[in-house]
PDB file of N, CA and C in Angstrom:
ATOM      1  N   UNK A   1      16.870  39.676-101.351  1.00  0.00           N
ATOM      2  CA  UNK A   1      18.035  40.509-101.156  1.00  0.00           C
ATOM      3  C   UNK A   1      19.216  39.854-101.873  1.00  0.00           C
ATOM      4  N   UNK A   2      19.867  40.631-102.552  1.00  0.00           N
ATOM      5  CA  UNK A   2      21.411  40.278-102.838  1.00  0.00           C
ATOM      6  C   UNK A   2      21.951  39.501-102.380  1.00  0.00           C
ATOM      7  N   UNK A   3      23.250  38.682-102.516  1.00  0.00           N
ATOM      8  CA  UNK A   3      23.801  37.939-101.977  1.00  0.00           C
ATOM      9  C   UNK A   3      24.704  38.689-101.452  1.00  0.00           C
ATOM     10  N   UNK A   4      25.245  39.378-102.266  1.00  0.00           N
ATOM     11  CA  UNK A   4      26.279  40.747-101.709  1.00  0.00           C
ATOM     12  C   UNK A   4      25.816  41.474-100.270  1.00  0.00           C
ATOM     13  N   UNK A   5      24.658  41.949-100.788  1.00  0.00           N
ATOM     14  CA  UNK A   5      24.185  42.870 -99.625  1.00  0.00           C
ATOM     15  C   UNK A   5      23.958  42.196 -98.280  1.00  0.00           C
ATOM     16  N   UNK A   6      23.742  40.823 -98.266  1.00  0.00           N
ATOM     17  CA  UNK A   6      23.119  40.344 -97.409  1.00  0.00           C
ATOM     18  C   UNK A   6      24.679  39.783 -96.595  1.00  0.00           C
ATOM     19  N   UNK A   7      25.330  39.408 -97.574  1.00  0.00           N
ATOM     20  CA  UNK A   7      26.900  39.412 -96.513  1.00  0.00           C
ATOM     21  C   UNK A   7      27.469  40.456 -95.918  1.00  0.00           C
ATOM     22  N   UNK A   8      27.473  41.214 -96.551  1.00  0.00           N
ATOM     23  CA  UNK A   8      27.938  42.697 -95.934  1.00  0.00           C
ATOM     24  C   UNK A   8      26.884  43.220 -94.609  1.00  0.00           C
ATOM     25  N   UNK A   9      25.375  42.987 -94.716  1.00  0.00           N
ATOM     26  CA  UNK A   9      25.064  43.710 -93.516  1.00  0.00           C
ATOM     27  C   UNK A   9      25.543  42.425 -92.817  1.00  0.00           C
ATOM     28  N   UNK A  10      25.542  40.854 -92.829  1.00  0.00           N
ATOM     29  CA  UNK A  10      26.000  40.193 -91.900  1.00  0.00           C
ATOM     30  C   UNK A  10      27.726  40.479 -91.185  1.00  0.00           C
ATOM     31  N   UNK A  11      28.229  41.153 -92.003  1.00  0.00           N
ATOM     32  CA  UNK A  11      29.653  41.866 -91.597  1.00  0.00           C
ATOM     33  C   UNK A  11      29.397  42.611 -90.677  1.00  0.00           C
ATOM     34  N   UNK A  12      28.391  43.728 -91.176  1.00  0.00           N
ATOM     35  CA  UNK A  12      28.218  44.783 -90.074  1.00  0.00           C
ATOM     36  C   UNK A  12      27.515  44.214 -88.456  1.00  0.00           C
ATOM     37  N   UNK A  13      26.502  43.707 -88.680  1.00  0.00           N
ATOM     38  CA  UNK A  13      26.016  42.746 -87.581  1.00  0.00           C
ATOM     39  C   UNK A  13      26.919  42.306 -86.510  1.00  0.00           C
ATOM     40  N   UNK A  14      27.435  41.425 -87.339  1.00  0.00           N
ATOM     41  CA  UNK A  14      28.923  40.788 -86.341  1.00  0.00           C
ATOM     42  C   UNK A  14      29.720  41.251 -85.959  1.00  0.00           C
ATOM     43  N   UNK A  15      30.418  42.571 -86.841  1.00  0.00           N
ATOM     44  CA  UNK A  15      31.183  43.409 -86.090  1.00  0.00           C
ATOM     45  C   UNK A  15      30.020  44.439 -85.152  1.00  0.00           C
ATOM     46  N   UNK A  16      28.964  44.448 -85.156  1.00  0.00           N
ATOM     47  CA  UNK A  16      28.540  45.626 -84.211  1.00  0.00           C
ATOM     48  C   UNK A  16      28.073  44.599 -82.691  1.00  0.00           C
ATOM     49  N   UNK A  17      27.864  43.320 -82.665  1.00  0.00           N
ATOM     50  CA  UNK A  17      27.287  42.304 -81.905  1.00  0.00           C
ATOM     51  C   UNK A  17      29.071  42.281 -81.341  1.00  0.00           C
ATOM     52  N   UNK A  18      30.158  41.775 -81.866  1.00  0.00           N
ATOM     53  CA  UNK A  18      31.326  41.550 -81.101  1.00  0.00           C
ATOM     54  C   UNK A  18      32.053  42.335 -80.367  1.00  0.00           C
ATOM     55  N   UNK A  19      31.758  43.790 -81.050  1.00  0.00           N
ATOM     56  CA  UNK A  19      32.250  44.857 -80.320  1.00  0.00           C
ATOM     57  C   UNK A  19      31.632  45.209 -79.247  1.00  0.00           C
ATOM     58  N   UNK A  20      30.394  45.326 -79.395  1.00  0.00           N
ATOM     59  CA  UNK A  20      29.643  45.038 -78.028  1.00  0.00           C
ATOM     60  C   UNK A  20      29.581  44.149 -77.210  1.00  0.00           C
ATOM     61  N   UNK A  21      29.986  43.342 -77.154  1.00  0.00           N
ATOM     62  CA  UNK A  21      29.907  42.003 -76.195  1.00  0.00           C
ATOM     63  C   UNK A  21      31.584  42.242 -75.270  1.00  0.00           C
ATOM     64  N   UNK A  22      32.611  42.535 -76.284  1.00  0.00           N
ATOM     65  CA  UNK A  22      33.674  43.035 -76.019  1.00  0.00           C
ATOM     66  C   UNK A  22      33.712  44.296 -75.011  1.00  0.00           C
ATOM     67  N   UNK A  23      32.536  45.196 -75.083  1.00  0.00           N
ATOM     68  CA  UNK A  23      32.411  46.628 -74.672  1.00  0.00           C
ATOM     69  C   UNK A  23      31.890  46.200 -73.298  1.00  0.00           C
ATOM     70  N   UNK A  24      30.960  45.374 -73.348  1.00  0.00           N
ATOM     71  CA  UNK A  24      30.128  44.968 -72.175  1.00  0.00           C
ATOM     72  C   UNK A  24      30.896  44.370 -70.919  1.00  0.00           C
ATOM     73  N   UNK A  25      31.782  43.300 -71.453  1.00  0.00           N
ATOM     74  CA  UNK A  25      32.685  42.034 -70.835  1.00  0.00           C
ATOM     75  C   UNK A  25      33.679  43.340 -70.185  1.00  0.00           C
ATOM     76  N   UNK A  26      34.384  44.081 -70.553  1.00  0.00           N
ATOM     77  CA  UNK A  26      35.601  45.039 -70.107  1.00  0.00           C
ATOM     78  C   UNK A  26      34.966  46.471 -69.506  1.00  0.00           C
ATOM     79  N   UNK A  27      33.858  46.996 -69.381  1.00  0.00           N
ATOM     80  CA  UNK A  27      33.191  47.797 -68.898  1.00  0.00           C
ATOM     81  C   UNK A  27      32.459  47.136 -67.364  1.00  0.00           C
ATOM     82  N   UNK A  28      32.046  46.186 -67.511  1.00  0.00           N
ATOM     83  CA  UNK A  28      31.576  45.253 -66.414  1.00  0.00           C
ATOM     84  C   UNK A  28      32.793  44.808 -65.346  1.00  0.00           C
ATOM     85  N   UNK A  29      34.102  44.466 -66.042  1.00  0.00           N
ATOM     86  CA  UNK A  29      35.036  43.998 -65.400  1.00  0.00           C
ATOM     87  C   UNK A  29      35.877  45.118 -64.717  1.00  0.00           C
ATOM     88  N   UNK A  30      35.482  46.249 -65.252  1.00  0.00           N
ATOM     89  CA  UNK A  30      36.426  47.681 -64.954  1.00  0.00           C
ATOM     90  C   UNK A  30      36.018  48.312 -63.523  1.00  0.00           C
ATOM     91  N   UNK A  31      34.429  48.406 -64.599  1.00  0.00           N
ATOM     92  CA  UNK A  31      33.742  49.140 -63.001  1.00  0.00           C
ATOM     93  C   UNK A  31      33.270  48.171 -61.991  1.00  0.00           C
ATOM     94  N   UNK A  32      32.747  46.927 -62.064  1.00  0.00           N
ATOM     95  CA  UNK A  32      31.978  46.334 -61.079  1.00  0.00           C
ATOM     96  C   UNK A  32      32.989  45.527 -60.342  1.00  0.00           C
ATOM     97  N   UNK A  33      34.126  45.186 -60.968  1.00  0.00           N
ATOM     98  CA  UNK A  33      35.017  44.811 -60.248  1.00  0.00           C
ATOM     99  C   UNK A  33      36.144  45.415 -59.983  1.00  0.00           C
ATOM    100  N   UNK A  34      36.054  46.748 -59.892  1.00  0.00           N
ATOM    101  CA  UNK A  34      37.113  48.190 -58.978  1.00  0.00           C
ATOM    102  C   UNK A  34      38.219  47.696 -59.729  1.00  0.00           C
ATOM    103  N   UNK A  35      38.559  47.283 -60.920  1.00  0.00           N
ATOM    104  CA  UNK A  35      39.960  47.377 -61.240  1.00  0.00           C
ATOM    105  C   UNK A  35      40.413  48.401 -62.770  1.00  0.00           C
ATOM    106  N   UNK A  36      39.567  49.215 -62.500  1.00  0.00           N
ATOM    107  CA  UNK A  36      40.206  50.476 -64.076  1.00  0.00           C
ATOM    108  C   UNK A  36      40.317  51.203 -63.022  1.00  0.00           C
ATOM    109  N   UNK A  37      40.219  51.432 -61.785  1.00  0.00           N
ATOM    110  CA  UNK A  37      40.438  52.706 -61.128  1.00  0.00           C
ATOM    111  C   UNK A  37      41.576  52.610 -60.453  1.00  0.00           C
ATOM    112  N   UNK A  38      42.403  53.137 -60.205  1.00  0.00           N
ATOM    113  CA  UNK A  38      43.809  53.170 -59.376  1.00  0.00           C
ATOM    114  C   UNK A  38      43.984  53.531 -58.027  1.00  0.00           C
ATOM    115  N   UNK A  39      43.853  53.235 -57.005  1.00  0.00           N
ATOM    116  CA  UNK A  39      43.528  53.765 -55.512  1.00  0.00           C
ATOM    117  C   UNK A  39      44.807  54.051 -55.118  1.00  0.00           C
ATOM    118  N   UNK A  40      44.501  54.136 -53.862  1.00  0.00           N
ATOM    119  CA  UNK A  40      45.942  54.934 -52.844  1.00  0.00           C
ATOM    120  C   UNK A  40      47.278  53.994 -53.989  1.00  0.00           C
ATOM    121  N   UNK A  41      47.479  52.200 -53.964  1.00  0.00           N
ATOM    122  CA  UNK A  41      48.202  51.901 -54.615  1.00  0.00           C
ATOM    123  C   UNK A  41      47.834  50.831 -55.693  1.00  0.00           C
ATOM    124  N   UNK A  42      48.812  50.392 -56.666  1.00  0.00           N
ATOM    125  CA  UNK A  42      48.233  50.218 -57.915  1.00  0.00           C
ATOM    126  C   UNK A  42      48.491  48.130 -56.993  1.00  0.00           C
ATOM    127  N   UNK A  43      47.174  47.192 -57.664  1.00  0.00           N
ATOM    128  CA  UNK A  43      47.377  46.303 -56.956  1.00  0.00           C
ATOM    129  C   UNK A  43      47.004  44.954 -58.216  1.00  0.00           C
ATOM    130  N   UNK A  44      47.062  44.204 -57.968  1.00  0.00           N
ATOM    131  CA  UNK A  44      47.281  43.340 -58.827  1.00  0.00           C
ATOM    132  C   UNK A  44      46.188  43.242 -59.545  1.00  0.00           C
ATOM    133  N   UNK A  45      44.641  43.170 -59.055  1.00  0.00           N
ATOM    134  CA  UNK A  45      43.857  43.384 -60.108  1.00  0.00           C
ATOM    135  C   UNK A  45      43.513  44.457 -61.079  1.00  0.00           C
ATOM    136  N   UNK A  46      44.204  45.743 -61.084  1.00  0.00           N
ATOM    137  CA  UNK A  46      44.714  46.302 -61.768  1.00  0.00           C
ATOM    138  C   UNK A  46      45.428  45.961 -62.713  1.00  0.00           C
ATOM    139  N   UNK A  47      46.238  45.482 -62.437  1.00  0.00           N
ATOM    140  CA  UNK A  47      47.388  44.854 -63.564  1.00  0.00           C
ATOM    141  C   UNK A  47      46.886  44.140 -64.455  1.00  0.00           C
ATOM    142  N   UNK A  48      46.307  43.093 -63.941  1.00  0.00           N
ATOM    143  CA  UNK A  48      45.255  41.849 -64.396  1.00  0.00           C
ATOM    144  C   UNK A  48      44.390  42.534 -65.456  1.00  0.00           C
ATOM    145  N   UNK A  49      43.804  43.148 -65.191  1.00  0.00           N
ATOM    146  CA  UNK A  49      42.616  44.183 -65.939  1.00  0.00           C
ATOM    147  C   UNK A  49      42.949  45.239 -66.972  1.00  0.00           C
ATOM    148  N   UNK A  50      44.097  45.456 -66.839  1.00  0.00           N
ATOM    149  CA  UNK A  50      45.266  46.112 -67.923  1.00  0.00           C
ATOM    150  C   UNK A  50      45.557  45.670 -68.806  1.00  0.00           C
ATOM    151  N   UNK A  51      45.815  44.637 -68.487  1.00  0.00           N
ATOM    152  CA  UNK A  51      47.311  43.495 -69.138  1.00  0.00           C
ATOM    153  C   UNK A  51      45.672  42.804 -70.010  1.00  0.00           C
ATOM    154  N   UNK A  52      44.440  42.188 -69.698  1.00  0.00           N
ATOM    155  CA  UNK A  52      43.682  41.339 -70.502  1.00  0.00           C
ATOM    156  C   UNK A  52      42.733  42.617 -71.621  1.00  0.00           C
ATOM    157  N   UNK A  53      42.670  43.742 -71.384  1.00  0.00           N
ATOM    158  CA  UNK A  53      42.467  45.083 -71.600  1.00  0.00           C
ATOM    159  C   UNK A  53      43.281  44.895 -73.276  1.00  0.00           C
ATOM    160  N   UNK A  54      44.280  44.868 -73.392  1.00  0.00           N
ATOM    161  CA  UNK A  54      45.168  45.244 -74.304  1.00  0.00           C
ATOM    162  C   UNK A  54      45.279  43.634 -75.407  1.00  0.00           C
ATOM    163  N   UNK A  55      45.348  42.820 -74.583  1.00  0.00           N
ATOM    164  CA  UNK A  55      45.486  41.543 -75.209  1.00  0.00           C
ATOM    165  C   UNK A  55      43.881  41.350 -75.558  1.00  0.00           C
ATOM    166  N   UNK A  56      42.924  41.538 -75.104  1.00  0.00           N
ATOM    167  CA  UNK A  56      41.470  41.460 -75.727  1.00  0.00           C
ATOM    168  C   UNK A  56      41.336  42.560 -77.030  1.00  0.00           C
ATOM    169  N   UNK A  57      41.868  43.671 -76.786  1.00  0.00           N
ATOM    170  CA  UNK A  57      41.533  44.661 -77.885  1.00  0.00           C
ATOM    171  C   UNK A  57      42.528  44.276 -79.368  1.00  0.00           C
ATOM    172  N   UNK A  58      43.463  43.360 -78.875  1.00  0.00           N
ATOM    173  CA  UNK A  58      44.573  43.452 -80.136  1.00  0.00           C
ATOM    174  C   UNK A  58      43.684  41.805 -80.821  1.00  0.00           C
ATOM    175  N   UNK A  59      43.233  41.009 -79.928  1.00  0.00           N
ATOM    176  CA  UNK A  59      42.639  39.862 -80.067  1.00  0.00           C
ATOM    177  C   UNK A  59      40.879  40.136 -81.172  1.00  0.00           C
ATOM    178  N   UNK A  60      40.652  42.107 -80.344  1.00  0.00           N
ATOM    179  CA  UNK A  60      39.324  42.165 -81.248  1.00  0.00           C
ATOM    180  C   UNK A  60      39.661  42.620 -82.782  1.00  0.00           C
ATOM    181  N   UNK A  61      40.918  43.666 -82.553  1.00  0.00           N
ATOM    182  CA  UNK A  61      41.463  44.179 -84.130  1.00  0.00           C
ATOM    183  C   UNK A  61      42.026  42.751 -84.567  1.00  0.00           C
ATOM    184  N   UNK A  62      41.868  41.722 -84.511  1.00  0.00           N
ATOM    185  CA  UNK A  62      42.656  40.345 -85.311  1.00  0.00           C
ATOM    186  C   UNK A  62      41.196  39.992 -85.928  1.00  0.00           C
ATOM    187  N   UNK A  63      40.188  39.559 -85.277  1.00  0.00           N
ATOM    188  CA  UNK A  63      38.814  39.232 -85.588  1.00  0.00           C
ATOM    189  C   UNK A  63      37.817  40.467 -86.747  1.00  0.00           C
ATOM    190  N   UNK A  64      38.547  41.416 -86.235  1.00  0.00           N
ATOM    191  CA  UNK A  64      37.741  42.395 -87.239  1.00  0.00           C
ATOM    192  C   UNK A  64      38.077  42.677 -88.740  1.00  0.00           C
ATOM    193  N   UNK A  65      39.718  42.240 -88.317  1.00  0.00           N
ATOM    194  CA  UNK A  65      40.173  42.305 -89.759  1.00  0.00           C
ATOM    195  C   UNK A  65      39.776  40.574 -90.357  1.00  0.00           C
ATOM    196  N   UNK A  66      39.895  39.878 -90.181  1.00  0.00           N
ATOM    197  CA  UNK A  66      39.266  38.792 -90.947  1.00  0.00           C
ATOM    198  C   UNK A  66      38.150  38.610 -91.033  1.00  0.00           C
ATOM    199  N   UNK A  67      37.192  39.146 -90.217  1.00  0.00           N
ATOM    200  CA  UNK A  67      35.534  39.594 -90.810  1.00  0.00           C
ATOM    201  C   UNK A  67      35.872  40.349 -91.869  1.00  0.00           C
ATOM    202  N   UNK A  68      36.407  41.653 -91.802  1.00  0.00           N
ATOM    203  CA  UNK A  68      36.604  42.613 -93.051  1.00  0.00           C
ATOM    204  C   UNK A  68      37.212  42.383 -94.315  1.00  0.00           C
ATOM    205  N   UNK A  69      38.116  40.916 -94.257  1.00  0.00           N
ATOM    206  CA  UNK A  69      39.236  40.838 -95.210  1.00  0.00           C
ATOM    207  C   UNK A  69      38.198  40.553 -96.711  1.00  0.00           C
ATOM    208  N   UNK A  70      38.897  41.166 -97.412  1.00  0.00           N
ATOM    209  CA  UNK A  70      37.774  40.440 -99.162  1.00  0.00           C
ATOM    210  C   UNK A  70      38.436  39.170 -99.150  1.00  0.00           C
ATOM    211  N   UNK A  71      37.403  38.682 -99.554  1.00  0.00           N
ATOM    212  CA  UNK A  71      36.811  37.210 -99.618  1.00  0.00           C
ATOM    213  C   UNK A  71      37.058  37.269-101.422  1.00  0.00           C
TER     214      UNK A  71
END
């Protein structure tokens, strides 16, 4: 295989392996630990789960763009 080709599917790999691990970690933390849902009132693990929600996703668009950047 190419040298080309073979970096690029390793691009795709890594971005499809990080996004998932990312998907898994915040889907697990949402539902199994009751904090994406909002009950009678909004309570701190809510917040918690919000607040690492937003700072993980801006943390995954930082990683994706330097996997993606040309080399």
């Amino acid at each position: 295989m190419e040298p080309e080709a073979a970096a690029f599917l390793r691009r795709v790999a890594n971005s499809l392996a990080i996004g998932f691990i990312w998907l898994a970690v915040n889907a697990t933390a949402a539902i199994k630990g009751d904090n994406a849902f909002i009950g009678d009132h909004l309570t701190i693990g809510n917040i918690l789960f919000y607040l690492w929600f937003v700072i993980s996703i801006v943390i995954l668009v930082i990683i994706y763009k330097k996997i993606w950047r040309d080399r």
